[in-house]
C-alpha atoms as a PDB file:
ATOM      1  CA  UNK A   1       0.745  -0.064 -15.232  1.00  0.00           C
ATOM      2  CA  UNK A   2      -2.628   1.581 -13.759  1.00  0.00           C
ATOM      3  CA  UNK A   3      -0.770   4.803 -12.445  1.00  0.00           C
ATOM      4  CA  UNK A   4      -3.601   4.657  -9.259  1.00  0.00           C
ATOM      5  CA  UNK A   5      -2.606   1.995  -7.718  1.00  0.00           C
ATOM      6  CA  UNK A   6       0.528   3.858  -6.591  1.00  0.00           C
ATOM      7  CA  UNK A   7      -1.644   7.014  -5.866  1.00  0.00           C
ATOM      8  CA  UNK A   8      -3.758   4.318  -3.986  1.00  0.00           C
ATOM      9  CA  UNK A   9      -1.059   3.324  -1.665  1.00  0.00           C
ATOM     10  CA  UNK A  10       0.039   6.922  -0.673  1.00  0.00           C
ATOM     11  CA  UNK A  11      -3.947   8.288  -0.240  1.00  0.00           C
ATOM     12  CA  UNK A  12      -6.286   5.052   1.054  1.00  0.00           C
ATOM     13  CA  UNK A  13      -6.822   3.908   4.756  1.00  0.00           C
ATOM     14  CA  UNK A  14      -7.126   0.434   5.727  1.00  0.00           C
ATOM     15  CA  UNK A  15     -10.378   0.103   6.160  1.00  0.00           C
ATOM     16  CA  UNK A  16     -10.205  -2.894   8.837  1.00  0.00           C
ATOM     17  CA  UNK A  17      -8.427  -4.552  11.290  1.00  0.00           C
ATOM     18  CA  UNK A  18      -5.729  -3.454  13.775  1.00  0.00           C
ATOM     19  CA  UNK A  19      -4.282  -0.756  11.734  1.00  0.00           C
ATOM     20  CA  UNK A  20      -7.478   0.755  10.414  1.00  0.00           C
ATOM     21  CA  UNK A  21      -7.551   4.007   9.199  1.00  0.00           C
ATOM     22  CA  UNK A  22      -3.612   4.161   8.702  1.00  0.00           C
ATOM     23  CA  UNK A  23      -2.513   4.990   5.154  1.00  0.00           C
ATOM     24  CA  UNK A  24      -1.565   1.890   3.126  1.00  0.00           C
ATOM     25  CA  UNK A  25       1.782   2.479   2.676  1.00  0.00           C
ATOM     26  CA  UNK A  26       2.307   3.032   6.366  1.00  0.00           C
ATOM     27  CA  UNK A  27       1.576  -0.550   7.135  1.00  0.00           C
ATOM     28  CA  UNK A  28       4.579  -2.272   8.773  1.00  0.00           C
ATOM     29  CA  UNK A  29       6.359  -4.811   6.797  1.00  0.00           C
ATOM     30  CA  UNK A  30       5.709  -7.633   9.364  1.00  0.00           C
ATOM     31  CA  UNK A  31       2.063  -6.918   9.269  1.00  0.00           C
ATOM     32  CA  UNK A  32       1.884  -7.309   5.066  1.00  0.00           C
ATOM     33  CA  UNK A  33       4.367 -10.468   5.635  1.00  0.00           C
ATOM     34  CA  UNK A  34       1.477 -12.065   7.942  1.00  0.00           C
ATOM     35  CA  UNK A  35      -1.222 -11.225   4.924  1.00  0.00           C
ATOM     36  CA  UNK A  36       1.359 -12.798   2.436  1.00  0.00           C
ATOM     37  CA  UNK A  37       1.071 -16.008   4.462  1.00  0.00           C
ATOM     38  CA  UNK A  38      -2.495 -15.680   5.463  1.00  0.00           C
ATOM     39  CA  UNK A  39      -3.755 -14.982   2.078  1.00  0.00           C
ATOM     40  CA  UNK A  40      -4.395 -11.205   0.844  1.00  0.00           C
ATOM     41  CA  UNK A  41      -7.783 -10.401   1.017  1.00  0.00           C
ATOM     42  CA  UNK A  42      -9.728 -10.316  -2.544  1.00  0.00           C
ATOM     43  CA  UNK A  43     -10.535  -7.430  -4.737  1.00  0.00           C
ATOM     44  CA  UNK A  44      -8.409  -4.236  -5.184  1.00  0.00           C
ATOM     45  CA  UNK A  45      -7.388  -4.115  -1.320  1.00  0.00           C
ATOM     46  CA  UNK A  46      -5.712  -7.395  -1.846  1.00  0.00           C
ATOM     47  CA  UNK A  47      -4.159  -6.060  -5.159  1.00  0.00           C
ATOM     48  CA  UNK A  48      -2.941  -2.975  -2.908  1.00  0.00           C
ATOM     49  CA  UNK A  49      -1.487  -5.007  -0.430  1.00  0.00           C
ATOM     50  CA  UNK A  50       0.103  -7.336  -2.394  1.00  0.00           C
ATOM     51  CA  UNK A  51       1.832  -4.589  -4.558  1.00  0.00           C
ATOM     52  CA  UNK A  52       3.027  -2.921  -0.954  1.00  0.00           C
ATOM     53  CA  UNK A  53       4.461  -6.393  -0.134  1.00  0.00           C
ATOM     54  CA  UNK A  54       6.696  -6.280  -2.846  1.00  0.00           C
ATOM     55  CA  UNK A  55       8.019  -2.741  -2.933  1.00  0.00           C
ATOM     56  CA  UNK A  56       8.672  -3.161   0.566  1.00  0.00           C
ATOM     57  CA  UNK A  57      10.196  -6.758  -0.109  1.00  0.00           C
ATOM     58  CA  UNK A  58      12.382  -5.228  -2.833  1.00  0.00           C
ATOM     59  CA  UNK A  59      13.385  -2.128  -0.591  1.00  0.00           C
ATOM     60  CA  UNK A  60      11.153   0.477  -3.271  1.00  0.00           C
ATOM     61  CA  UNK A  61       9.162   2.528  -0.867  1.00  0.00           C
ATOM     62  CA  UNK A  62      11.352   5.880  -2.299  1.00  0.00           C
ATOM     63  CA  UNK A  63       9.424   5.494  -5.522  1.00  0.00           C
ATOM     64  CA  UNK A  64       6.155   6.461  -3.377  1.00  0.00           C
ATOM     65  CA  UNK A  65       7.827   9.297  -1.608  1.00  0.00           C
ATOM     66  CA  UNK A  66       7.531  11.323  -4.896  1.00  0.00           C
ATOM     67  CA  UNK A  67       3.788  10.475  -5.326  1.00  0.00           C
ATOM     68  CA  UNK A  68       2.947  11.992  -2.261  1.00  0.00           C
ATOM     69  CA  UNK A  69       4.631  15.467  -2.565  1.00  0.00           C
ATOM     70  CA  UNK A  70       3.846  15.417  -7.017  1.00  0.00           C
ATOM     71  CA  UNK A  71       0.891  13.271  -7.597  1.00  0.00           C
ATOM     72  CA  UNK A  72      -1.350  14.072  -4.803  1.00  0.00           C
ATOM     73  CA  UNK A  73      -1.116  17.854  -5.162  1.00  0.00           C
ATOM     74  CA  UNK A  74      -2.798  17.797  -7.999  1.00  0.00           C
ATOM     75  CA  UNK A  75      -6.064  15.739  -7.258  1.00  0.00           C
END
């Protein structure tokens, strides 16, 4: 697994829409349930958001609270 895509989720803004400029993995569930049925955009923003789908799906989103305190300290 590409270890930046989890760095991703922690450190990148949505660059669009209602919740622009909010850090990916502050998006609310409801609002990555609507992309899930609308269709995730294309490219790596759609890869981002369709990995946040599922570790909010699957109750995960502890496994990014570590990234922000360890992994972002050191960029």
């Amino acid at each position: 697994m590409d270890e930046t895509i989890l760095t991703d989720l922690v450190s990148k803004q949505m660059p669009y829409g209602k919740y622009k400029g909010r850090i990916l993995r502050d998006l609310p569930e409801p609002y990555l349930v609507w992309y899930k049925s609308k269709g995730f955009p294309t490219g790596r923003l759609g890869m981002l958001l369709a990995t946040l789908y599922e570790i909010k799906l699957n109750g995960l989103e502890y496994l990014l609270d570590g990234i922000d305190r360890n992994k972002l300290s050191k960029l």
